[in-house]
N, C-alpha and C. Protein backbone atom coordinates (compact mmCIF):
# COMPACT_ATOMS: atom_id res chain seq x y z
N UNK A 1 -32.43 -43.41 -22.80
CA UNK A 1 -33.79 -42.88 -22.78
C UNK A 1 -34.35 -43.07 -21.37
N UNK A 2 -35.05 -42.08 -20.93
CA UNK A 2 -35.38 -42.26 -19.27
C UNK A 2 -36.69 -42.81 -19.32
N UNK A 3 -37.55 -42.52 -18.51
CA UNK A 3 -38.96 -43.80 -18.39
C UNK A 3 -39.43 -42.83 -19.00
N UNK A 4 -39.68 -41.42 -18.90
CA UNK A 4 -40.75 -40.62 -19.63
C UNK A 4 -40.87 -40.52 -20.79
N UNK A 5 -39.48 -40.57 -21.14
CA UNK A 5 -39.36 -40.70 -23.05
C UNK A 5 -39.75 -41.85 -23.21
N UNK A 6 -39.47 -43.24 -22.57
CA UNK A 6 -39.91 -44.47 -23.14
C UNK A 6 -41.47 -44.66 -23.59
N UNK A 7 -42.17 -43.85 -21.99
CA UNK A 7 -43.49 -44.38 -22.44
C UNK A 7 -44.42 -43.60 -23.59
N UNK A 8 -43.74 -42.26 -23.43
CA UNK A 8 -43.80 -41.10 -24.48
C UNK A 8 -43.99 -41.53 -25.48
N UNK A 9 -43.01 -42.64 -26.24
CA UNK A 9 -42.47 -43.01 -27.58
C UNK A 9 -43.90 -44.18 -27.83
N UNK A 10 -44.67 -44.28 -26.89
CA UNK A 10 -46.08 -45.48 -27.23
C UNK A 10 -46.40 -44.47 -28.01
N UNK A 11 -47.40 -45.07 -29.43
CA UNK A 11 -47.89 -43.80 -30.17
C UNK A 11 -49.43 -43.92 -28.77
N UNK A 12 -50.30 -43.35 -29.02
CA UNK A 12 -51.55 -42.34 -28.09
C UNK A 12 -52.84 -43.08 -29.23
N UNK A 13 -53.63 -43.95 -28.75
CA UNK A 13 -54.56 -44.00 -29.78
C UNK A 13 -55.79 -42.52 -29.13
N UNK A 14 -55.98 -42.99 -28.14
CA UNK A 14 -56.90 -42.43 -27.58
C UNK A 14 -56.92 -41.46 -25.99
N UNK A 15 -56.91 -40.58 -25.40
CA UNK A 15 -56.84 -40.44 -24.54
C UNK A 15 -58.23 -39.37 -24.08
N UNK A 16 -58.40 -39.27 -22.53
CA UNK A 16 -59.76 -38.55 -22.12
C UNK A 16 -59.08 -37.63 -20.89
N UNK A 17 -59.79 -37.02 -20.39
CA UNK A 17 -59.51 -35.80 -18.87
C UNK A 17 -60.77 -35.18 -19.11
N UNK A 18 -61.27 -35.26 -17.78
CA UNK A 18 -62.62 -33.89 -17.58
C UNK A 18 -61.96 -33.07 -16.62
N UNK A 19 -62.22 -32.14 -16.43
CA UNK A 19 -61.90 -30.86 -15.25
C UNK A 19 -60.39 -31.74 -14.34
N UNK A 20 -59.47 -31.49 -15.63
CA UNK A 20 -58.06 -31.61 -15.15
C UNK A 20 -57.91 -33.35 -14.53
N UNK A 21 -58.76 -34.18 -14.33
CA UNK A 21 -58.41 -35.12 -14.15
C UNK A 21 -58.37 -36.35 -15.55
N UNK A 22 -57.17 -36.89 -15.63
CA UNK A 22 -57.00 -37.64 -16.79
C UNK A 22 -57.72 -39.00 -16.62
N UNK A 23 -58.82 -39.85 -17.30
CA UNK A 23 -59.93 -40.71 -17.12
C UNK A 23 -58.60 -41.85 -17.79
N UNK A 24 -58.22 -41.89 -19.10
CA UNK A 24 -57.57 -42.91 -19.54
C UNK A 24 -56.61 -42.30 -20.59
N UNK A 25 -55.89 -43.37 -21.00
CA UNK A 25 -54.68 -42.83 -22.12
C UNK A 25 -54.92 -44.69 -22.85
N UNK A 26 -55.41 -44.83 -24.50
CA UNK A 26 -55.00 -46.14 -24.79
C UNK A 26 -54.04 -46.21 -25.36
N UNK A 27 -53.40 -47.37 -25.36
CA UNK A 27 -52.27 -47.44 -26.57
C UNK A 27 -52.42 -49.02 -27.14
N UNK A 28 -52.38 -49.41 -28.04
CA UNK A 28 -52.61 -50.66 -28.95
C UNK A 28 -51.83 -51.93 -27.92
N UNK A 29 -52.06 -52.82 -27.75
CA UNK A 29 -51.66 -53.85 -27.09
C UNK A 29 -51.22 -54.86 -27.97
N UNK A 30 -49.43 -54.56 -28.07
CA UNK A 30 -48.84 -55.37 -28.79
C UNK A 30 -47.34 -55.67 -27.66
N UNK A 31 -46.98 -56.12 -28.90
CA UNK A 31 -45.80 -56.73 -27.97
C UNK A 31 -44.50 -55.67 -27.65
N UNK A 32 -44.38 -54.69 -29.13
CA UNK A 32 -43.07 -53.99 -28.74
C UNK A 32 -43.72 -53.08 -27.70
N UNK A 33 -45.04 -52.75 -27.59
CA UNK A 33 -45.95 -51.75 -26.31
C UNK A 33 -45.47 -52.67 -24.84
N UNK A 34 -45.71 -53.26 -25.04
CA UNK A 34 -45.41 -54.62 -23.91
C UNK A 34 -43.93 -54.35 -23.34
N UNK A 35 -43.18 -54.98 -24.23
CA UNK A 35 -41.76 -54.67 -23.64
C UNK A 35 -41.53 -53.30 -23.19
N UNK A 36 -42.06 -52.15 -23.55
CA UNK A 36 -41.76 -50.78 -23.18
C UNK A 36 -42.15 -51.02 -21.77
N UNK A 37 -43.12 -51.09 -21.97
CA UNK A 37 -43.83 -50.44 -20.18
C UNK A 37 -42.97 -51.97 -19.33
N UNK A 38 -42.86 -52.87 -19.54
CA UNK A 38 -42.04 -53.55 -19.11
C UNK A 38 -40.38 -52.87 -18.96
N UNK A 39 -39.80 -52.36 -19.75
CA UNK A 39 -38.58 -52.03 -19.37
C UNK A 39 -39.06 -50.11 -18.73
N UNK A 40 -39.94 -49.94 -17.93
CA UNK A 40 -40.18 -48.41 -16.96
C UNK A 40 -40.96 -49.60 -15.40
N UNK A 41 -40.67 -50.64 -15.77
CA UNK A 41 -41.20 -51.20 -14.42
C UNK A 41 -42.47 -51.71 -13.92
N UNK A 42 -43.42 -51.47 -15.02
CA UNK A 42 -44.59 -52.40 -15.06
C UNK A 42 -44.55 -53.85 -15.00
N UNK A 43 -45.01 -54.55 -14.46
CA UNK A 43 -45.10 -56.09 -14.18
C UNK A 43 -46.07 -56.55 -15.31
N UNK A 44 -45.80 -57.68 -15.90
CA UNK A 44 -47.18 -58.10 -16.86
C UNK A 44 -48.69 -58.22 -16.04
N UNK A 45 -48.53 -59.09 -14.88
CA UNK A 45 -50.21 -58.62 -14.41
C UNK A 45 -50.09 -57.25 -14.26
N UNK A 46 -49.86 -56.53 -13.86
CA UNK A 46 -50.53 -55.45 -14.09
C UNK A 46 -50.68 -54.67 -15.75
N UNK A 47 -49.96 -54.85 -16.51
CA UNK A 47 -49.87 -54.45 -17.98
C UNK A 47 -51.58 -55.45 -18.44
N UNK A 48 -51.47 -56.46 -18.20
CA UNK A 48 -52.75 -57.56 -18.94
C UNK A 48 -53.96 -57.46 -17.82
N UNK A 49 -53.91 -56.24 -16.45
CA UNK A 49 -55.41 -56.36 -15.65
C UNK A 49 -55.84 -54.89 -16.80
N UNK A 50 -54.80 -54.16 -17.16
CA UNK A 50 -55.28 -52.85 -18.36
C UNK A 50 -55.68 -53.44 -19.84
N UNK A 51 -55.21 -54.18 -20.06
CA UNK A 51 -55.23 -54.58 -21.29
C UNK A 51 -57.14 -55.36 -21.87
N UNK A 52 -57.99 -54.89 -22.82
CA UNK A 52 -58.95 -55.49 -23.07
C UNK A 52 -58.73 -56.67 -24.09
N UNK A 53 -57.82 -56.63 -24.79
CA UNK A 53 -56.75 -57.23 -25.36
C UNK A 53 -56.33 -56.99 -27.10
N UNK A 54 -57.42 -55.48 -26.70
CA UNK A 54 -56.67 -54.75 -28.24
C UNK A 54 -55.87 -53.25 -27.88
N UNK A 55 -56.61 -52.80 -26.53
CA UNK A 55 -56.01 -52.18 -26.17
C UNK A 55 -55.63 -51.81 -24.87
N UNK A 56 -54.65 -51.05 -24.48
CA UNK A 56 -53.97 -51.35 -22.52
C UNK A 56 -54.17 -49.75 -22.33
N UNK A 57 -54.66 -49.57 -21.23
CA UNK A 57 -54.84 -47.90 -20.57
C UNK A 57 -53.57 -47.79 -19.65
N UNK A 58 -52.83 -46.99 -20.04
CA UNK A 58 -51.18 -46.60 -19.66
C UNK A 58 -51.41 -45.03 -18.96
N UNK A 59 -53.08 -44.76 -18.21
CA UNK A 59 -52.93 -43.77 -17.76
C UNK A 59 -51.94 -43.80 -16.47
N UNK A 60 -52.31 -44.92 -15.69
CA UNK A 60 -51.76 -44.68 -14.36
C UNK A 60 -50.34 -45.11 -14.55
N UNK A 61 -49.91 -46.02 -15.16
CA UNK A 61 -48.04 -46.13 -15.10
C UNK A 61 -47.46 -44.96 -15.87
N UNK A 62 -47.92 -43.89 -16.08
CA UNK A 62 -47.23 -42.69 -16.21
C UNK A 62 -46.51 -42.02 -15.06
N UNK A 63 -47.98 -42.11 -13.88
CA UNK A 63 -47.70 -41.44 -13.17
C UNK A 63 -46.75 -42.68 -11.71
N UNK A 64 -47.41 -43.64 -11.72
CA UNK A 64 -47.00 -44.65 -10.76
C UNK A 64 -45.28 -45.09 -11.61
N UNK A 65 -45.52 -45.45 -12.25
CA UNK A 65 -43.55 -45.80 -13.06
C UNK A 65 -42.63 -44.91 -13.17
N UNK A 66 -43.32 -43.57 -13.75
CA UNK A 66 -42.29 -42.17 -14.63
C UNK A 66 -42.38 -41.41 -13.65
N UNK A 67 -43.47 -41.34 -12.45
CA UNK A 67 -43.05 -39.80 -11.65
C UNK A 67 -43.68 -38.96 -12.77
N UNK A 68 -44.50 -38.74 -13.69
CA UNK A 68 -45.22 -37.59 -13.92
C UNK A 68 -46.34 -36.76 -12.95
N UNK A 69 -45.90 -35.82 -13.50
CA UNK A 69 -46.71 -34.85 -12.81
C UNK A 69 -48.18 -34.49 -13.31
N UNK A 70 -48.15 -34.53 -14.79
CA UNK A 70 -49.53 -34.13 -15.39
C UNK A 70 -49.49 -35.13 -16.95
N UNK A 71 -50.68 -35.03 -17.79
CA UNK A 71 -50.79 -35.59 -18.93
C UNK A 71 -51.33 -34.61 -19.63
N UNK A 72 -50.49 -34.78 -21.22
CA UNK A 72 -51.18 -33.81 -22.10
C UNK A 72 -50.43 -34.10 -23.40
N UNK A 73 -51.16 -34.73 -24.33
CA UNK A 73 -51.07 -35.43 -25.52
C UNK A 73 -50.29 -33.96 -26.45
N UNK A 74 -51.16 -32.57 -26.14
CA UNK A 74 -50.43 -31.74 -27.64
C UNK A 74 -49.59 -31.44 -26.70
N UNK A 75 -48.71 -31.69 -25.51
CA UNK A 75 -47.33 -30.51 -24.43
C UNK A 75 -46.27 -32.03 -25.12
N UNK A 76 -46.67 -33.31 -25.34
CA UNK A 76 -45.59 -34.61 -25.61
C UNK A 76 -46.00 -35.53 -24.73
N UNK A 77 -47.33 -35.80 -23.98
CA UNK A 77 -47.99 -36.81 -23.28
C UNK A 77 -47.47 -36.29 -21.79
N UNK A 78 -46.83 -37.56 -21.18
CA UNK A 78 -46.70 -37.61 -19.70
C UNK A 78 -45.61 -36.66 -19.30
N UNK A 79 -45.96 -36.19 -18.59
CA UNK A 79 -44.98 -34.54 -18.04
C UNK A 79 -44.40 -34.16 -16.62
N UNK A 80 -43.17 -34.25 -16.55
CA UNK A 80 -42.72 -33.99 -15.01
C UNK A 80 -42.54 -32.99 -14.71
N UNK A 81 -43.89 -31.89 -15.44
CA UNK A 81 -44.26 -30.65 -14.31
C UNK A 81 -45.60 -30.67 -14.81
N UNK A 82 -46.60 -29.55 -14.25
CA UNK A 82 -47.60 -29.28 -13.74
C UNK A 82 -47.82 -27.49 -14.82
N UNK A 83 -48.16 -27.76 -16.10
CA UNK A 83 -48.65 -26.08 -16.98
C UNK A 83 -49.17 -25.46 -15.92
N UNK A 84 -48.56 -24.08 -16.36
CA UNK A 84 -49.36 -23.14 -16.26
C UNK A 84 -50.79 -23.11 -16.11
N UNK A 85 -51.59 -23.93 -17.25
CA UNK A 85 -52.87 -23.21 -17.54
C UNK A 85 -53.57 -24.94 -16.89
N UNK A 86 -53.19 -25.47 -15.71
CA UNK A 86 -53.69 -26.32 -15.22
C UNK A 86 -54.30 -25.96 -14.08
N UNK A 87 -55.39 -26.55 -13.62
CA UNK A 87 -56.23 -25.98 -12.53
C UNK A 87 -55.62 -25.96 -10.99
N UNK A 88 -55.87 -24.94 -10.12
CA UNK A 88 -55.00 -24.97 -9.44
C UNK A 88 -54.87 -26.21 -7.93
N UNK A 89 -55.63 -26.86 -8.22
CA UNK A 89 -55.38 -28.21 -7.64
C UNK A 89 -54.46 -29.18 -7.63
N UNK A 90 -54.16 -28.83 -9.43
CA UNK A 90 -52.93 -29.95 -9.57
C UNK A 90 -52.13 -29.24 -9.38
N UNK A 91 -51.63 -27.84 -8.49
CA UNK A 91 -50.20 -27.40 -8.82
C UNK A 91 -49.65 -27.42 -7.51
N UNK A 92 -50.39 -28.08 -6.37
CA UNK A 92 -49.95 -28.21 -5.29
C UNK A 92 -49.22 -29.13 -4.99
């Protein structure tokens, strides 16, 4: 499984984006969540400076760990390309 599928496989409690920029992504702050983003290269301080301690914002180690390009919960979350119907800022 490569990093994108790993972090993919977090279920999504919550996620936000205004005008193409993604604000946050939560996912429940447990332990098998833990070991994931730990085995794509997250360090625990940085996993526990996201963490409020029910839940961890996994927006930015999408893009800082996996090399994604864009986020989008109904395309399968973190994405190593850039839709079509994305504004044309992000397609540069």
């Amino acid at each position: 499984m490569d990093k994108l599928q790993l972090i993919n496989s977090i279920p999504v409690i919550e996620d936000s984006a205004s005008f193409g920029e993604l604000e946050y992504v939560l996912v429940e702050d447990n332990a098998e969540n833990r070991e994931k983003l730990r085995m794509i290269g997250v360090p625990d301080v940085e996993i526990s400076e996201m963490s409020n301690g029910e839940e961890i914002d996994i927006a930015g180690f999408g893009f800082v760990y996996c090399g994604a390009k864009w986020f989008e919960k109904r395309l399968g979350g973190f994405l190593d390309y850039v839709p079509d119907h994305a504004p044309d800022w992000a397609k540069a």
